[in-house]
Protein backbone atom coordinates (compact mmCIF):
# COMPACT_ATOMS: atom_id res chain seq x y z
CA UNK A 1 7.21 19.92 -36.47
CA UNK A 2 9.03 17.33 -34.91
CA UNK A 3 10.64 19.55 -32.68
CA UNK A 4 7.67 20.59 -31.65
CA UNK A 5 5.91 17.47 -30.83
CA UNK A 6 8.96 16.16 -29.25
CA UNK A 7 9.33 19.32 -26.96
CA UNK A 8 5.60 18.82 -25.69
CA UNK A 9 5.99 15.27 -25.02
CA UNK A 10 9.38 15.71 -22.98
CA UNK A 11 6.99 18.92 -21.11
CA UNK A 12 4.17 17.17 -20.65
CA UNK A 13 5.81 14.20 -19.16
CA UNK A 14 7.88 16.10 -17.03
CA UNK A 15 4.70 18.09 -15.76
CA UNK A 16 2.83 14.35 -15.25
CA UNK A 17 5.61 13.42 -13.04
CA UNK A 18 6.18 16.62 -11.44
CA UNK A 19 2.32 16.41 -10.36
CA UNK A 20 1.65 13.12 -8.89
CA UNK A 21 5.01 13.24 -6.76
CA UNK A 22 5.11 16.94 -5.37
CA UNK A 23 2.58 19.44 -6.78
CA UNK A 24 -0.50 17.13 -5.90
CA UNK A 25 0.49 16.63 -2.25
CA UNK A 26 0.92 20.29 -1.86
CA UNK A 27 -2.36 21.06 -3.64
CA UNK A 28 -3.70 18.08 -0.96
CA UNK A 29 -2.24 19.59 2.11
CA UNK A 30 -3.77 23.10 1.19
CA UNK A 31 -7.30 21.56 0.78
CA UNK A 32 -7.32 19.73 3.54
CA UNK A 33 -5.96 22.86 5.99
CA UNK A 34 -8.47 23.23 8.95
CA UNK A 35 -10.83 20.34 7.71
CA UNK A 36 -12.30 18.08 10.62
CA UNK A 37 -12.33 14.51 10.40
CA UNK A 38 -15.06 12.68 11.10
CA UNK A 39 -16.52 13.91 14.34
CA UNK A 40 -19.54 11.05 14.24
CA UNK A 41 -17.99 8.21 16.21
CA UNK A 42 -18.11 5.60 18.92
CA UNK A 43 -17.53 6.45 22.76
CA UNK A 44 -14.85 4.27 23.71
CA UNK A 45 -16.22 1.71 25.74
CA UNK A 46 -19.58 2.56 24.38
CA UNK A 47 -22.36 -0.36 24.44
CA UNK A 48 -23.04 0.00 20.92
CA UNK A 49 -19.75 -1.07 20.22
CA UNK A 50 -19.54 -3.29 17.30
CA UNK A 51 -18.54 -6.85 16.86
CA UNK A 52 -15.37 -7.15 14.87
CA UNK A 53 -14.16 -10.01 12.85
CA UNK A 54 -10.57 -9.75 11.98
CA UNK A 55 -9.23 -11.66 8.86
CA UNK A 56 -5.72 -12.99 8.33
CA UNK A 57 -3.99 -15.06 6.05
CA UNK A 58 -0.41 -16.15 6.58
CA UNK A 59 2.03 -18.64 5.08
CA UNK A 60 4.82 -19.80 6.93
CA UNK A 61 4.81 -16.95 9.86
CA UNK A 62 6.09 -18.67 12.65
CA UNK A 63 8.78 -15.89 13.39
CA UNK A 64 5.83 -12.84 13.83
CA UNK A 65 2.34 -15.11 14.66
CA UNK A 66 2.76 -15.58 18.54
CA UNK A 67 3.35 -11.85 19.14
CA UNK A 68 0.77 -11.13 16.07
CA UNK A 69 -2.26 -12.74 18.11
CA UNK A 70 -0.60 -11.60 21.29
CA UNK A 71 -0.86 -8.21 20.10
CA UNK A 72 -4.43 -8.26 18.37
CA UNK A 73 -5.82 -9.69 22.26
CA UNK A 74 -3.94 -7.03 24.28
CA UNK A 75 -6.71 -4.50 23.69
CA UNK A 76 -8.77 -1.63 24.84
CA UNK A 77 -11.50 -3.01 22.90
CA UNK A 78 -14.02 -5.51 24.54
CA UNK A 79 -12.65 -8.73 24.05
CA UNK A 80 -16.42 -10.38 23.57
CA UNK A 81 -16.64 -8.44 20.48
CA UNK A 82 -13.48 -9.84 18.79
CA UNK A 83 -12.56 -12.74 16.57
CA UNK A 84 -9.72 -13.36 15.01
CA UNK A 85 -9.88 -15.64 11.88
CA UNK A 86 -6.15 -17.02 10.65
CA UNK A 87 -6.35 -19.46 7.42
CA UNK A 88 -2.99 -20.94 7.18
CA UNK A 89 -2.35 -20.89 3.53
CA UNK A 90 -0.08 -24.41 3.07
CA UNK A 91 2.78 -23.19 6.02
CA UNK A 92 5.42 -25.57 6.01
CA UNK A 93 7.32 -24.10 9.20
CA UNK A 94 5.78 -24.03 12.93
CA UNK A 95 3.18 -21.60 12.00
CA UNK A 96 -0.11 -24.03 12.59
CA UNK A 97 1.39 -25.45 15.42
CA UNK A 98 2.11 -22.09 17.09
CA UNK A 99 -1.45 -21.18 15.99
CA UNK A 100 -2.87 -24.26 17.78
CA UNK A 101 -1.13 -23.74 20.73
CA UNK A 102 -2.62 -20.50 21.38
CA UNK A 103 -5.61 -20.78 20.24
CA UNK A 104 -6.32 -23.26 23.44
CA UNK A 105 -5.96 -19.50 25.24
CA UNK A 106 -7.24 -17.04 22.88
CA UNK A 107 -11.00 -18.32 22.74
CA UNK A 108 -11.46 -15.61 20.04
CA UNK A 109 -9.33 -17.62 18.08
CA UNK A 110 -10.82 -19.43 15.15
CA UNK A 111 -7.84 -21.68 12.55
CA UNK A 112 -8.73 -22.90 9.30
CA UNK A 113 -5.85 -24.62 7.47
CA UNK A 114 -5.11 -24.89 3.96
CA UNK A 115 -3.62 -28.05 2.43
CA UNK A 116 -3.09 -26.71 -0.95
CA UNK A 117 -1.16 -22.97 -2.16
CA UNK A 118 -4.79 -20.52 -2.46
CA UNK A 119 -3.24 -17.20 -2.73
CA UNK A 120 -4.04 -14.66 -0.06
CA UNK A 121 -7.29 -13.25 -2.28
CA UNK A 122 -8.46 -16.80 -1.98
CA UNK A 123 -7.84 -17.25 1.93
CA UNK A 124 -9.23 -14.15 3.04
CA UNK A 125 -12.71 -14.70 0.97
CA UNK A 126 -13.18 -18.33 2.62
CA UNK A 127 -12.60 -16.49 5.74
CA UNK A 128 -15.06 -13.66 5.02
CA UNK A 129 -17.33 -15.99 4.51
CA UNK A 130 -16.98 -17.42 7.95
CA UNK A 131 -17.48 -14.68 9.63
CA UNK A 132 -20.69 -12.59 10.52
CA UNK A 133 -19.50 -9.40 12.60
CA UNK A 134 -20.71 -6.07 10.80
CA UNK A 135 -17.02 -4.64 10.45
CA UNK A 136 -14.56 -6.99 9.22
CA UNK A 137 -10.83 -6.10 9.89
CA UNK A 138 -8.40 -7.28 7.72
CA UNK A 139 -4.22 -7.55 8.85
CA UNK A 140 -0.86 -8.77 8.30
CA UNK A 141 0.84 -11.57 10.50
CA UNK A 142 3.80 -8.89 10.78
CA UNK A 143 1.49 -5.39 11.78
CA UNK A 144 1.22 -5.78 15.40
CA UNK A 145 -1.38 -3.20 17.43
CA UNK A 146 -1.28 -1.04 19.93
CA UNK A 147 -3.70 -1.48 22.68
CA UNK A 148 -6.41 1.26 21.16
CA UNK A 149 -5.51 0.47 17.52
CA UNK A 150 -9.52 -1.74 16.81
CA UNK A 151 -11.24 1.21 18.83
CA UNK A 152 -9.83 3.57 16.33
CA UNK A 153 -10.63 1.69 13.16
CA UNK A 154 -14.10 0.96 13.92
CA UNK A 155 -15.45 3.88 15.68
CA UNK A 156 -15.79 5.49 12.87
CA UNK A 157 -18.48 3.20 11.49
CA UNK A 158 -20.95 5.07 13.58
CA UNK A 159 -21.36 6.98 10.51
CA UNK A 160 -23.44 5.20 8.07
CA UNK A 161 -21.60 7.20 5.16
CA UNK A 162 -17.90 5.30 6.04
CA UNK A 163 -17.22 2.19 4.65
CA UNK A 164 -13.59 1.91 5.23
CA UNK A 165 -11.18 2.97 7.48
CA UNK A 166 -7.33 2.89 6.99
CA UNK A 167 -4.62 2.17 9.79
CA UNK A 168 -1.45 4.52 10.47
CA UNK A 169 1.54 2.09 10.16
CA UNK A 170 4.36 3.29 11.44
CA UNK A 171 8.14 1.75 10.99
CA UNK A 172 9.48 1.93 14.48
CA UNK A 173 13.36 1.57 13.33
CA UNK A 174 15.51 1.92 10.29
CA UNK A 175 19.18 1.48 9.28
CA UNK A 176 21.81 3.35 7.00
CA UNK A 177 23.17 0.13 5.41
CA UNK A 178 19.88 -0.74 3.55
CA UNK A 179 16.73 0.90 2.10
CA UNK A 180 14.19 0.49 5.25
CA UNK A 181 15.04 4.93 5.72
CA UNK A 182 13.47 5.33 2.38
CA UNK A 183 10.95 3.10 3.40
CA UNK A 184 9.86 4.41 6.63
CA UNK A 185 10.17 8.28 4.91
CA UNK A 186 7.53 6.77 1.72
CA UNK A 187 5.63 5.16 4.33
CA UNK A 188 4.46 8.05 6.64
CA UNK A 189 4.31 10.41 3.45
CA UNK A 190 1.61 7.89 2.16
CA UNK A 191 -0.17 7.90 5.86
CA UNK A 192 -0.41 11.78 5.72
CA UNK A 193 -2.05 12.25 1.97
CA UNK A 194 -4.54 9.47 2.90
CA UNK A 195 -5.26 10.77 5.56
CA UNK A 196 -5.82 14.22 3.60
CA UNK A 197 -7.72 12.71 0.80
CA UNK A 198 -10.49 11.24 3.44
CA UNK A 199 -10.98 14.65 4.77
CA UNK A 200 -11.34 16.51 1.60
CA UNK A 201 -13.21 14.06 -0.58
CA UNK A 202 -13.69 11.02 1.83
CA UNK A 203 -11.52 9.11 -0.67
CA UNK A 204 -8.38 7.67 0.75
CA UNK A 205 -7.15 6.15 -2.43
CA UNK A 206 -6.32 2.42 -1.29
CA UNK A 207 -5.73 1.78 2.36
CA UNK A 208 -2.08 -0.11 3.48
CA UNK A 209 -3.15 -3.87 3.25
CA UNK A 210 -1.13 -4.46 6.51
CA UNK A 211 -4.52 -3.11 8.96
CA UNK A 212 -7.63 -1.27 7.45
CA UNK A 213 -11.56 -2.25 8.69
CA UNK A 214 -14.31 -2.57 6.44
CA UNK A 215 -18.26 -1.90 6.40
CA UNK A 216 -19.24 -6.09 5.86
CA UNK A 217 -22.41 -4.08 3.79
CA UNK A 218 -19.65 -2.57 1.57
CA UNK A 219 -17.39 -5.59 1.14
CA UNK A 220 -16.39 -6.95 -2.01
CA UNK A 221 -13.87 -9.85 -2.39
CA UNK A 222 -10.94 -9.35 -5.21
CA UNK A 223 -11.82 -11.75 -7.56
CA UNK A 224 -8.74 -15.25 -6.99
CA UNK A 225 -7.18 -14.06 -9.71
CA UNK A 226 -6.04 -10.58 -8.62
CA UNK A 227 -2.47 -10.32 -6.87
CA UNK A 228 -3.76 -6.82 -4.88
CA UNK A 229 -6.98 -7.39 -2.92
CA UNK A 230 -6.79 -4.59 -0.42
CA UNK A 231 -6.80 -2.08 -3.21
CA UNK A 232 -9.70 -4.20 -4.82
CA UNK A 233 -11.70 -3.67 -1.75
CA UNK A 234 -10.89 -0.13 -1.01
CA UNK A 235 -11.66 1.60 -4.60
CA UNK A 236 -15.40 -0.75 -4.38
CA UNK A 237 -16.18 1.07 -1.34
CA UNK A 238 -15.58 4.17 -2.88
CA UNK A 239 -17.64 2.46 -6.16
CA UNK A 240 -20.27 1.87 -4.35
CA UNK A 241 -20.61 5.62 -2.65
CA UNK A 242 -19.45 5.19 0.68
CA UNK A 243 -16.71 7.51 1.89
CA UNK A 244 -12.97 5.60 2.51
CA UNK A 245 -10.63 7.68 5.24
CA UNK A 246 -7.34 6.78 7.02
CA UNK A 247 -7.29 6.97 10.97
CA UNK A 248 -4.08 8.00 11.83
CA UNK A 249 -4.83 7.31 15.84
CA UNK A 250 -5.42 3.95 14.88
CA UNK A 251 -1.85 3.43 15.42
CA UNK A 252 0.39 0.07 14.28
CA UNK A 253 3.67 -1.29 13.96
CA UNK A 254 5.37 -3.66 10.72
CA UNK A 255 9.13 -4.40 10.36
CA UNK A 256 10.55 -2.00 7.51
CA UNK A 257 11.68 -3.44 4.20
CA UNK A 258 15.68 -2.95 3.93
CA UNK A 259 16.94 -5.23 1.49
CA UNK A 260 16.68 -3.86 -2.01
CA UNK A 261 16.07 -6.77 -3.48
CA UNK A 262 13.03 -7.96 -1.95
CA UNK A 263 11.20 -5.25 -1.75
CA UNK A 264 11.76 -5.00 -5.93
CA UNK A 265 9.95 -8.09 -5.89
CA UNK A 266 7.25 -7.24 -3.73
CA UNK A 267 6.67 -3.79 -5.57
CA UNK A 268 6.73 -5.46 -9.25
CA UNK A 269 4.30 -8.07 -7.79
CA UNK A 270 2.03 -5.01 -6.82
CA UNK A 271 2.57 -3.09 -9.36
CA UNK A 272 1.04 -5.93 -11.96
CA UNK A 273 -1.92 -6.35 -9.12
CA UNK A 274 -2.67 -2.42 -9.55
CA UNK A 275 -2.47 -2.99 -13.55
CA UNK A 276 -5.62 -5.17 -12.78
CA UNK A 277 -7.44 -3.34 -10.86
CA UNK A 278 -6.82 -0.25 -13.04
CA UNK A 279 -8.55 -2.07 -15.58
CA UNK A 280 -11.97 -3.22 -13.54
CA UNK A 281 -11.97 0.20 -11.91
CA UNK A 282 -11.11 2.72 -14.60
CA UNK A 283 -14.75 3.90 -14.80
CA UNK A 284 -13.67 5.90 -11.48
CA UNK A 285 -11.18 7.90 -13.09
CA UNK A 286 -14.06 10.10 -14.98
CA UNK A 287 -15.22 12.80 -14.43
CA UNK A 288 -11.36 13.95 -13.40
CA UNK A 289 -12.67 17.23 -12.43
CA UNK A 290 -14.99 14.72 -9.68
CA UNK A 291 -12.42 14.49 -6.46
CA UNK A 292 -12.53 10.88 -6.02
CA UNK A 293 -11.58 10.72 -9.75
CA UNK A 294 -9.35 13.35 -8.69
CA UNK A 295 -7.24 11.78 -6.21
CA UNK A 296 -7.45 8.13 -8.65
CA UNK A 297 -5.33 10.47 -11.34
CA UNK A 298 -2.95 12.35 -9.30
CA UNK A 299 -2.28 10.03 -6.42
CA UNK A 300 -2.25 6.42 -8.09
CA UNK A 301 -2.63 6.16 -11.96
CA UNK A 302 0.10 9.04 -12.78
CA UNK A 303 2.72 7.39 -9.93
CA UNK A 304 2.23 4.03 -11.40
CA UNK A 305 2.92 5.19 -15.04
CA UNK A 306 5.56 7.08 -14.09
CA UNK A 307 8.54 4.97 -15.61
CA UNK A 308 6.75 5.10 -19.08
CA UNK A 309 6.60 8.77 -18.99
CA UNK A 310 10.42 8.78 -17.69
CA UNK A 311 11.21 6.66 -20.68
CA UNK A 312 9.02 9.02 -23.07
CA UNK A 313 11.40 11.95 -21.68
CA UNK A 314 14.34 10.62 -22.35
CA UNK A 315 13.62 9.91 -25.77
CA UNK A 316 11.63 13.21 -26.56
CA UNK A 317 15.14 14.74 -25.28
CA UNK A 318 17.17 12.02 -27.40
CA UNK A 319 15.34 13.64 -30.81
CA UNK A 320 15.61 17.26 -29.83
CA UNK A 321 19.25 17.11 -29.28
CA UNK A 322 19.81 14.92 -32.58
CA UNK A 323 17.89 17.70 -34.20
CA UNK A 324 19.72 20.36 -32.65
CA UNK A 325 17.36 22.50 -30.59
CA UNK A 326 20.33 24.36 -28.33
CA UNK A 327 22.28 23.49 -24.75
CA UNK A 328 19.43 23.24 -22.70
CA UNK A 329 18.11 20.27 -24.04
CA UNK A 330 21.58 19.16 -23.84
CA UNK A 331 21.88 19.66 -20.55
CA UNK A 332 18.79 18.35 -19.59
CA UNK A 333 19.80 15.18 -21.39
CA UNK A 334 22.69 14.82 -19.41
CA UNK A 335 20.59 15.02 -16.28
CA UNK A 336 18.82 12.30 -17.31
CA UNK A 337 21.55 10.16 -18.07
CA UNK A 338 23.47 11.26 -15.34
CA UNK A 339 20.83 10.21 -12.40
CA UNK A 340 20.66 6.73 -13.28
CA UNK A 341 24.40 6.53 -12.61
CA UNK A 342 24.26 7.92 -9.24
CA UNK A 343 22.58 4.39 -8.47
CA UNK A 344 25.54 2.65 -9.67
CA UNK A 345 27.74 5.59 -7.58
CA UNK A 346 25.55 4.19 -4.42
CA UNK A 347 25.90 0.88 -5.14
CA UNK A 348 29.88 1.72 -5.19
CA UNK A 349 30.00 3.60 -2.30
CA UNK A 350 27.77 1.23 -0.41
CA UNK A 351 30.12 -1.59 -1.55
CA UNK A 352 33.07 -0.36 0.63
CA UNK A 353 30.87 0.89 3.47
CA UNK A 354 29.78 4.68 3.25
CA UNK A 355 26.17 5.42 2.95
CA UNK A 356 24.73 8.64 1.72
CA UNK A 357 21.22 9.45 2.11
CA UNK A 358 20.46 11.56 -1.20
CA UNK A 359 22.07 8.99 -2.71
CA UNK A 360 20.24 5.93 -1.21
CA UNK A 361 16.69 8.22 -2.25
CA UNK A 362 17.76 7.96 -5.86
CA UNK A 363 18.64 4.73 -5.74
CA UNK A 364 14.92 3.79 -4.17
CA UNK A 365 13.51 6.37 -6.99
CA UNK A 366 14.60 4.38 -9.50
CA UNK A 367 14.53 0.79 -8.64
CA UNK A 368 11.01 1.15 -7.45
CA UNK A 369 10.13 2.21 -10.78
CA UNK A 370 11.96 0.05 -12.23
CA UNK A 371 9.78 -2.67 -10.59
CA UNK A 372 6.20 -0.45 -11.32
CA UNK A 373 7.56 -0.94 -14.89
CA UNK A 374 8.39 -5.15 -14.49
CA UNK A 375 4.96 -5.13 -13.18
CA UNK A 376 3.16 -3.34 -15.88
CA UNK A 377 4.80 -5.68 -17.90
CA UNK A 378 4.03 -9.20 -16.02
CA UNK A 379 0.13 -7.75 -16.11
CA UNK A 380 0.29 -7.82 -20.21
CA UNK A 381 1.88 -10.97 -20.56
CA UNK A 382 -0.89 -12.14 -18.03
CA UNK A 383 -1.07 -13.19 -14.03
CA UNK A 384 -0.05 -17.07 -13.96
CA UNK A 385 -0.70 -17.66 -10.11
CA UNK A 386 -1.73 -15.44 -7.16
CA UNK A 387 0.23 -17.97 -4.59
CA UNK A 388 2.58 -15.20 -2.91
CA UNK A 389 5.71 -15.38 -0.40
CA UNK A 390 5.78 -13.27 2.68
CA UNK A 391 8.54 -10.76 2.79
CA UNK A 392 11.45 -11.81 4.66
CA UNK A 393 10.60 -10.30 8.00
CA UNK A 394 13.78 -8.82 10.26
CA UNK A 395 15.63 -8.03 6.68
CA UNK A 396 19.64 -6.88 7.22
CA UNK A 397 21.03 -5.11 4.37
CA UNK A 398 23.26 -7.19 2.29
């Protein structure tokens, strides 16, 4: 009986795992062959264009904020229609100064300081509540646009049924030395089954926090205390029955993560921000046979509980080996043993300057689960603070 148990767990897992990272974006790309996205848009240029109120929160971002606003002004889109809210969340460096300066030629420019830590939940609701345009974008300091990146974000909202509306950010460069390849590879395979989940259910599950716009009717501000507000405000769109789809015209450009270790710490800080919005939003995830519930399962819930169901393989294989069920489980045992070590084989290799790409895939495998599993673990010890740290921006691999 044990065997048997054991032997379903170590399947089951394996099955889990096998879903959310390969079998579910194949079973994505097949639904969503010949589908049209939607057709009911803007004209570019059009009258009706809406106002848009763009919301960003930065703390000490003086390297990226001059070419940031430079970027968000150098637009297709009419320039009366745009304003561009920055709350400076306590920056200690030349960020409000740079912010000043240009704000004196950017009249679409509105500053509000902080003189206290807020956390970036906290900034971008005082902002929100500044504003009064019907689409609200929110951005990063270091996303820059291109020139037709607002026109393709908010012409969709010429259909009443959208409510959000998710960027394509694209990693212009990478290097061999670090992990910003892995990156960039994640990055665009994340863009494409967003993009496939808006046009076969019209739920993109969680739009990239860097540059996504927003129905202001279907806003709803994470509550201070969560660490992951753009995923907040994408699954209550889809709570509150509006469709969520990714644009992938709507085209811009962040530096790439390549040092290991901060994006571990960015990922465990997410990670423990998805653990909370799991639990506000797990009424979603039923009926699972529903496609937005769907997509919840297979695309987010499964990936972030990955590590446990790693760990609940190895020891389902640990007891059916000490019981003595045969050489496959032996072998598979060794697999699993054996893949961890090719991280420290990387980090050896790496060490003395020769970089191998399957290698450097495992390695990411591994140590970003190894943060989704930190994370899980932060959220049941409890959030302390919300106040977060940019990552470093223009990394080089160490």
């Amino acid at each position: 009986m044990i065997e048997v148990v054991a032997a379903i767990v170590l399947w089951l897992s394996l099955l889990l795992v096998a879903h959310t990272y390969a079998l579910f974006p194949v079973l994505l790309g097949w639904l969503a062959k010949g589908r049209q996205p939607n057709r009911n848009v803007y004209a570019p240029n059009g009258a009706d264009l809406p106002a848009v109120d763009i919301l960003l929160a930065v703390h000490n971002e003086e390297q990226v904020i001059e070419e940031k606003i430079r970027s968000t002004f150098q637009t297709t889109y009419p320039l009366d229609r745009i304003t561009l809210y920055i709350g400076s969340d306590y920056s200690q460096d030349q960020t409000n100064t740079l912010v000043e300066r240009l704000a004196s030629t950017y009249s679409g420019v509105q500053f509000r300081p902080f003189y206290q830590r807020t956390g970036k939940p906290g900034v971008i609701e005082a902002l929100a509540r500044e504003a009064t345009a019907p689409v609200l974008l929110l951005t990063d300091a270091n996303v820059f646009f291109a020139p037709d990146t607002i026109y393709h974000l908010v012409k969709h909202f010429r259909n009443p049924i959208i409510g959000q509306v998710g960027g394509n950010i694209i990693n212009p460069e990478h290097r061999r030395e670090g992990i910003s390849g892995q990156e960039k590879a994640y990055l665009e395979r994340e863009n494409q089954i967003k993009y496939e989940e808006g046009v076969v259910w019209g739920a993109m599950m969680g739009a990239f926090g860097g540059c996504f716009a927003v129905r202001r009717s279907a806003y709803h501000p994470a509550p201070a205390s969560f660490l992951v507000d753009d995923f907040y405000i994408s699954m209550a769109v889809l709570r509150d029955g509006y469709q969520a789809i990714n644009e992938l015209e709507a085209v811009c450009y962040e530096d790439v993560s390549d040092r290991l270790p901060e994006e571990f710490r960015r990922k465990a800080r997410i990670s423990a921000g998805n653990f909370q919005n799991l639990s506000v939003f797990r009424g979603v995830l039923w009926p699972p046979w529903n496609g937005r519930a769907f997509a919840f399962w297979s695309h987010k819930v499964l990936r972030w509980y990955t590590p446990q169901l790693l760990l609940l393989m190895l020891l389902a294989n640990v007891v059916l080996v000490v019981r003595g069920t045969g050489w496959f489980y032996q072998l598979s045992l060794l697999g699993q043993l054996g893949l961890p070590v090719l991280v420290g084989l990387d980090w050896l290799l790496r060490r003395v300057g020769f970089h191998s790409r399957i290698l450097r895939f495992i390695t990411h495998f591994y140590s970003m689960n190894a943060a989704l599993l930190l994370g899980w673990w932060r959220y049941l010890r409890g959030i302390k603070t919300t106040v977060w740290q940019p990552t470093q921006r223009f990394q080089q691999a160490k």
